[in-house]
C-alpha atoms as a PDB file:
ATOM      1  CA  UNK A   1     -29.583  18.278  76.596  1.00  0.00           C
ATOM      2  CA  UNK A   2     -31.595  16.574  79.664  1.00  0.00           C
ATOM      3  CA  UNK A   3     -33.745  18.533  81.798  1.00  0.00           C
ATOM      4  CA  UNK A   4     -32.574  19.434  85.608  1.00  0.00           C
ATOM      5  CA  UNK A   5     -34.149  19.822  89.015  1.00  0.00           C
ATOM      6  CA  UNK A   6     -33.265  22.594  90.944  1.00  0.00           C
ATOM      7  CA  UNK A   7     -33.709  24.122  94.433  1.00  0.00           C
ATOM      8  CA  UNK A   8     -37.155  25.008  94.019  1.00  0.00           C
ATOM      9  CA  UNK A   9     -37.954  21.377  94.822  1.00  0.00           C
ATOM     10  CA  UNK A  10     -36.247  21.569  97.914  1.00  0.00           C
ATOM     11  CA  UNK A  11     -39.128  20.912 100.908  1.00  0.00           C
ATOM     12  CA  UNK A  12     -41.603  20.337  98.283  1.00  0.00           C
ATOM     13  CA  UNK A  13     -41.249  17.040  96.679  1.00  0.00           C
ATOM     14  CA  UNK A  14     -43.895  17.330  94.572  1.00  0.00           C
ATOM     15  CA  UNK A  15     -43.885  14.590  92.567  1.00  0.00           C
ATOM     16  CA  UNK A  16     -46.607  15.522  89.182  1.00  0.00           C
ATOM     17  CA  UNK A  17     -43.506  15.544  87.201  1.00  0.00           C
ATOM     18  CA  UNK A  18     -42.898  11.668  87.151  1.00  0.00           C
ATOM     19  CA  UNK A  19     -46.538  11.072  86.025  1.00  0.00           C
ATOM     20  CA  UNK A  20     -45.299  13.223  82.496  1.00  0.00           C
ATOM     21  CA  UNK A  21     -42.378  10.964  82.520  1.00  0.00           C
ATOM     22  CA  UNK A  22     -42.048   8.661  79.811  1.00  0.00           C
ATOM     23  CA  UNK A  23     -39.238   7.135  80.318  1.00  0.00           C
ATOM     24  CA  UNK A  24     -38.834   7.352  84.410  1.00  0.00           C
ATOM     25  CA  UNK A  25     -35.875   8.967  84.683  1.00  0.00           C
ATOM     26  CA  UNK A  26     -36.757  10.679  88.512  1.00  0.00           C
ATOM     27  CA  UNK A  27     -35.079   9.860  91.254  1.00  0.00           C
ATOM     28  CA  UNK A  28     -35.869  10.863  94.492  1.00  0.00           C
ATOM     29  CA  UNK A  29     -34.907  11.093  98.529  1.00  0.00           C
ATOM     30  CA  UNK A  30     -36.814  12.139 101.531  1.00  0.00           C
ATOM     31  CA  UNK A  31     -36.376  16.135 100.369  1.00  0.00           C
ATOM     32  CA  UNK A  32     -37.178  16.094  96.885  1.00  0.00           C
ATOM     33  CA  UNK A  33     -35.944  14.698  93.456  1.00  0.00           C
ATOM     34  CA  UNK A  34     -33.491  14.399  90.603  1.00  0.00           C
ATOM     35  CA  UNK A  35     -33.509  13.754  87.207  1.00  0.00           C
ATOM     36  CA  UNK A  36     -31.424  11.584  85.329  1.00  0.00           C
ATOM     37  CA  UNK A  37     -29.721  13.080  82.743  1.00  0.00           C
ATOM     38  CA  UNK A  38     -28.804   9.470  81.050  1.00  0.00           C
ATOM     39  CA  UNK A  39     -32.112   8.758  81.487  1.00  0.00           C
ATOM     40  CA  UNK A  40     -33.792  11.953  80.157  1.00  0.00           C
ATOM     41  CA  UNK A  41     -35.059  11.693  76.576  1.00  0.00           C
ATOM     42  CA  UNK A  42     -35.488  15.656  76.358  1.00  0.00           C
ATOM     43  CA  UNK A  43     -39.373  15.778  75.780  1.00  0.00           C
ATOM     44  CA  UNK A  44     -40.181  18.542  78.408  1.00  0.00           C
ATOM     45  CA  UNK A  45     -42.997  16.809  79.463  1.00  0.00           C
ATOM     46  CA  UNK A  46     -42.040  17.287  83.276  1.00  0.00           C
ATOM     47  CA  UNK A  47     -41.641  21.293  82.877  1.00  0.00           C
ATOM     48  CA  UNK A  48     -45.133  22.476  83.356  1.00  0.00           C
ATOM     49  CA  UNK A  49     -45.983  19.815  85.548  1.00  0.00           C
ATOM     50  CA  UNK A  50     -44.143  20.949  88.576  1.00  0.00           C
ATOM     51  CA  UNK A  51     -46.348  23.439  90.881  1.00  0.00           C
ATOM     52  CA  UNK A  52     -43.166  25.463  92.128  1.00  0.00           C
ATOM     53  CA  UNK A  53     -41.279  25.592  88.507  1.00  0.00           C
ATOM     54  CA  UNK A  54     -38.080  23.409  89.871  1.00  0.00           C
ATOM     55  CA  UNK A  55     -36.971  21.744  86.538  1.00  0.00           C
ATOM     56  CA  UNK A  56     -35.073  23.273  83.640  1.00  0.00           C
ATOM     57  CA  UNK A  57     -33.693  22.349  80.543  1.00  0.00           C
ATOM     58  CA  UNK A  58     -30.142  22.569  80.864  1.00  0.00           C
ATOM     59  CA  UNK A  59     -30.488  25.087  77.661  1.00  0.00           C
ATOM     60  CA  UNK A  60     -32.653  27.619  79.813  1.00  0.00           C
ATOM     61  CA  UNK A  61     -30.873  26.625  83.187  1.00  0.00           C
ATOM     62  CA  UNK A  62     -29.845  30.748  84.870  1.00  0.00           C
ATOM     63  CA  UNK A  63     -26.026  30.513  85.594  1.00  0.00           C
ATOM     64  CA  UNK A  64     -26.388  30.806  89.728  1.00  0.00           C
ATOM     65  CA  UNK A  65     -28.448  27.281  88.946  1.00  0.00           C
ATOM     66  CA  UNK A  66     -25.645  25.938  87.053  1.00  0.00           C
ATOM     67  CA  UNK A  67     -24.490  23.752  90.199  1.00  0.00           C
ATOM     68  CA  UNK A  68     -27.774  21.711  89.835  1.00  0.00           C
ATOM     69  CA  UNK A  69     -26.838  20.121  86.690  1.00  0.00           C
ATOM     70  CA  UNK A  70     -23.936  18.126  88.792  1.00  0.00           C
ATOM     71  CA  UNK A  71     -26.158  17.670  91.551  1.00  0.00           C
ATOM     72  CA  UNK A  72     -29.035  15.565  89.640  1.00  0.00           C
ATOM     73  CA  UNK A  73     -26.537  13.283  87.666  1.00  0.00           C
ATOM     74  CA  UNK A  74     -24.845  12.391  91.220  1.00  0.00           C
ATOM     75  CA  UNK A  75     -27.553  12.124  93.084  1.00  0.00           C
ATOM     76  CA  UNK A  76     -29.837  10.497  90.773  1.00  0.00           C
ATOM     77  CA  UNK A  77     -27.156   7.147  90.240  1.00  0.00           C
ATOM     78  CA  UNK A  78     -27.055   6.381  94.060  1.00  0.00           C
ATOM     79  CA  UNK A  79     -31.334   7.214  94.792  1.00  0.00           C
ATOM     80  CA  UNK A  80     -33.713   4.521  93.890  1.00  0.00           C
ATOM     81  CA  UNK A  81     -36.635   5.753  90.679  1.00  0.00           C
ATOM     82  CA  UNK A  82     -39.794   7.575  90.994  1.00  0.00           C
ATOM     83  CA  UNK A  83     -42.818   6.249  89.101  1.00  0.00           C
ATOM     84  CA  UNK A  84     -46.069   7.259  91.114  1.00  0.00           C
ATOM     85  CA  UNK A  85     -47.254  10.517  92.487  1.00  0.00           C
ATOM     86  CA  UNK A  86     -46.758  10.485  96.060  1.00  0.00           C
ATOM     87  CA  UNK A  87     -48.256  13.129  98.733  1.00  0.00           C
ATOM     88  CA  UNK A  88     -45.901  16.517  99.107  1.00  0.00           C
ATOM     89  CA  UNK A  89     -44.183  16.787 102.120  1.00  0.00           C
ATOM     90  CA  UNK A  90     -45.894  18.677 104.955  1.00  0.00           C
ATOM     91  CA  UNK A  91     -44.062  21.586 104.131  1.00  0.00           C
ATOM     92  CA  UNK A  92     -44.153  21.648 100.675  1.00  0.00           C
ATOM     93  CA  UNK A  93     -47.553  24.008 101.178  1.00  0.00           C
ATOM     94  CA  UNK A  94     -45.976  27.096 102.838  1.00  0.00           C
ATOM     95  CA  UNK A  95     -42.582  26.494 100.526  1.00  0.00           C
ATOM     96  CA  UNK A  96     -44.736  26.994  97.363  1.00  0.00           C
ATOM     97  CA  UNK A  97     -45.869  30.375  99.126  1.00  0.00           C
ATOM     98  CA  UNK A  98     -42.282  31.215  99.839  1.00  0.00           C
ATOM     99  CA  UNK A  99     -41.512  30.603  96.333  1.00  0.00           C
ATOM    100  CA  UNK A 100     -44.553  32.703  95.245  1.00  0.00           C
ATOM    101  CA  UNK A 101     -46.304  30.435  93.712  1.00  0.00           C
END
């Protein structure tokens, strides 16, 4: 099963996940990304990469987050791929405190 982005991302957009990506499978728009679950090879890399603990495998994904799954493989089709690190959005600071991390 492919790994998933959820809302955590959301006014973040940090993007240290696509640097473990081996095979490029993140998509991304101007809030935050997606993963492509075609494009996922499963290797987890991604997991502890991301600062605010947005992606799941679908395996460990908690039932309210469930929605997510549908989300990334839409979303991730129609939004062009994420390769490079980019900067955080300006709020992605004070969202990481609101998450608690």
């Amino acid at each position: 099963m492919p790994h998933v982005v959820t809302d955590n991302c959301s006014r973040c957009r940090f993007t240290d996940c696509v640097t473990h990506c081996p095979v490029a499978c993140f998509h991304g728009d101007e809030e935050r990304l997606y993963i492509d679950p075609d494009g996922c090879i499963d290797c987890g890399a991604c997991i502890d990469a991301c600062p605010v603990h947005a992606i799941y495998d679908v395996m460990d994904l908690p039932d309210e987050m469930a929605p997510w799954i549908a989300i990334n493989a839409s979303r991730s089709v129609e939004l062009p791929v994420v390769r490079n690190r980019e900067a955080p959005l300006p709020t992605a600071a004070a969202r990481r405190v609101e998450l608690g991390f």
